[in-house]
Protein backbone atom coordinates (compact mmCIF):
# COMPACT_ATOMS: atom_id res chain seq x y z
CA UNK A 1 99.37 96.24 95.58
CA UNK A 2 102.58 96.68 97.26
CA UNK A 3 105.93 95.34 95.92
CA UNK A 4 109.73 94.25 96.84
CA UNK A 5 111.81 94.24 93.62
CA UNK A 6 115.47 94.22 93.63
CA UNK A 7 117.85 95.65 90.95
CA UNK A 8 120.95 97.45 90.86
CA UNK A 9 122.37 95.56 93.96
CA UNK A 10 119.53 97.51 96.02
CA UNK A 11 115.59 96.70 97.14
CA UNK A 12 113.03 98.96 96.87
CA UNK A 13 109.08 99.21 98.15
CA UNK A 14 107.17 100.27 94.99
CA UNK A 15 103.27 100.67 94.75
CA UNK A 16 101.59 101.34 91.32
CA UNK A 17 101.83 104.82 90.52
CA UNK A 18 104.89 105.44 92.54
CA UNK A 19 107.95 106.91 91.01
CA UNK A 20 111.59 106.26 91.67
CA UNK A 21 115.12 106.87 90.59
CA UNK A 22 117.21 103.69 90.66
CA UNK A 23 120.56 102.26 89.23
CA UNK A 24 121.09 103.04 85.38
CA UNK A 25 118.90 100.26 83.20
CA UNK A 26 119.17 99.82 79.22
CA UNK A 27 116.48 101.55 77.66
CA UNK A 28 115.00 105.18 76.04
CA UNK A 29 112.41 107.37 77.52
CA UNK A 30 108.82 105.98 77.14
CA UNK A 31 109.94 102.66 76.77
CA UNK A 32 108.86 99.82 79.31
CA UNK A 33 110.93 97.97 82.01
CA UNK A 34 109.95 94.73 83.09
CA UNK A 35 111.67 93.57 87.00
CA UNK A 36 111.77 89.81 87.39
CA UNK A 37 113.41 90.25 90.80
CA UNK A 38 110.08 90.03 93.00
CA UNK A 39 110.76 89.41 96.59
CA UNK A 40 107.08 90.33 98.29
CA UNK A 41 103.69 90.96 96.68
CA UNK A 42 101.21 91.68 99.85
CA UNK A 43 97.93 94.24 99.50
CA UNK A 44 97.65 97.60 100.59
CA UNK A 45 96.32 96.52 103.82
CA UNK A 46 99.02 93.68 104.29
CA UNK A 47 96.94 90.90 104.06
CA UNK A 48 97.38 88.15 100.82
CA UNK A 49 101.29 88.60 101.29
CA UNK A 50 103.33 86.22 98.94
CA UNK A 51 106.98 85.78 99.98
CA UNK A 52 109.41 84.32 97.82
CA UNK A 53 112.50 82.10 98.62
CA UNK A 54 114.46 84.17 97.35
CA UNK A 55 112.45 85.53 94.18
CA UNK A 56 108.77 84.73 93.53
CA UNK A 57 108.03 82.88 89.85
CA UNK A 58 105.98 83.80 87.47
CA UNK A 59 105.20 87.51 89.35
CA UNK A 60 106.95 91.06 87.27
CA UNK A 61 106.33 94.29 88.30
CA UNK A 62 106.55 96.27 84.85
CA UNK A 63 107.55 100.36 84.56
CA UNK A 64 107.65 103.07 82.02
CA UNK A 65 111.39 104.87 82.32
CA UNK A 66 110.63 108.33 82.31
CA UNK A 67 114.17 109.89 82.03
CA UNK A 68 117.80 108.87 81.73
CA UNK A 69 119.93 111.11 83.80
CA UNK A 70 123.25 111.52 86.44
CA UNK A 71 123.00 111.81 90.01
CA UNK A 72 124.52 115.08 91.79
CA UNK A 73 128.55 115.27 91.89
CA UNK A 74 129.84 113.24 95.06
CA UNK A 75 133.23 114.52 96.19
CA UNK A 76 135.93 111.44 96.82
CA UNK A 77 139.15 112.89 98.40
CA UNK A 78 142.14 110.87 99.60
CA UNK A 79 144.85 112.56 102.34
CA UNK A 80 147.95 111.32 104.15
CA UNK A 81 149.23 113.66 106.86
CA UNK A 82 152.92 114.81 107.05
CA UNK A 83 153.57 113.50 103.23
CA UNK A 84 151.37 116.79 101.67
CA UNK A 85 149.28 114.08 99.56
CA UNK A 86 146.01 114.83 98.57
CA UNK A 87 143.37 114.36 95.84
CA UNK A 88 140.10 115.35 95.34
CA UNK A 89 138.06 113.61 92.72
CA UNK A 90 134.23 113.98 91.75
CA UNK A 91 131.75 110.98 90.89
CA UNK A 92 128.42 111.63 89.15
CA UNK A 93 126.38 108.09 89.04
CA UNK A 94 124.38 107.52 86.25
CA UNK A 95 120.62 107.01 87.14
CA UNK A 96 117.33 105.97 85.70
CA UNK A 97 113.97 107.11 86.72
CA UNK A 98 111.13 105.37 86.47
CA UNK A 99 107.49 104.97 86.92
CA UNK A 100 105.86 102.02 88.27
CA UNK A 101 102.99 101.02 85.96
CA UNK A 102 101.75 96.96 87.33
CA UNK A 103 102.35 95.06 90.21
């Protein structure tokens, strides 16, 4: 089974097994996630697909989080020319990784 879910502001294609890394969500390692947020259940093959308008009811997609972590240092830097302004800053985003268990 194939799925749409959407959390953290983003969408993602997950199939059972699959493993991701998505925004940071609450929760320990080993514990389960459940996502509400179901846009499109189809098959493998693409037939039997259920679309929702804009979430389908009643359908989760549940996952075990397999690690709390922080994505790899971004570098933000702001310049103005001729005024010998600049700043560099660096942004690590916090990140959760998990493992897709149902669909």
């Amino acid at each position: 089974m194939l799925a749409v879910i959407e959390t953290g502001g983003k969408q993602y294609l997950v199939r059972e097994g699959a493993a991701l890394t998505i925004e940071k969500i609450a929760g320990e390692a080993g514990t389960e996630a459940v996502f509400d947020k179901v846009l499109l259940v189809a098959k493998e093959d693409g037939s039997e697909v259920q679309l929702g308008k804009p979430y389908l009811e009643g359908v989760t997609v549940a996952a075990e989080i397999t690690g709390q972590g922080r994505a790899k240092k971004i570098r933000v830097v702001k310049f103005k020319r001729k005024v010998r302004y600049h700043k560099v800053h660096g942004h690590r985003q916090h990140e959760t990784k998990v493992k897709i268990k149902t669909v």
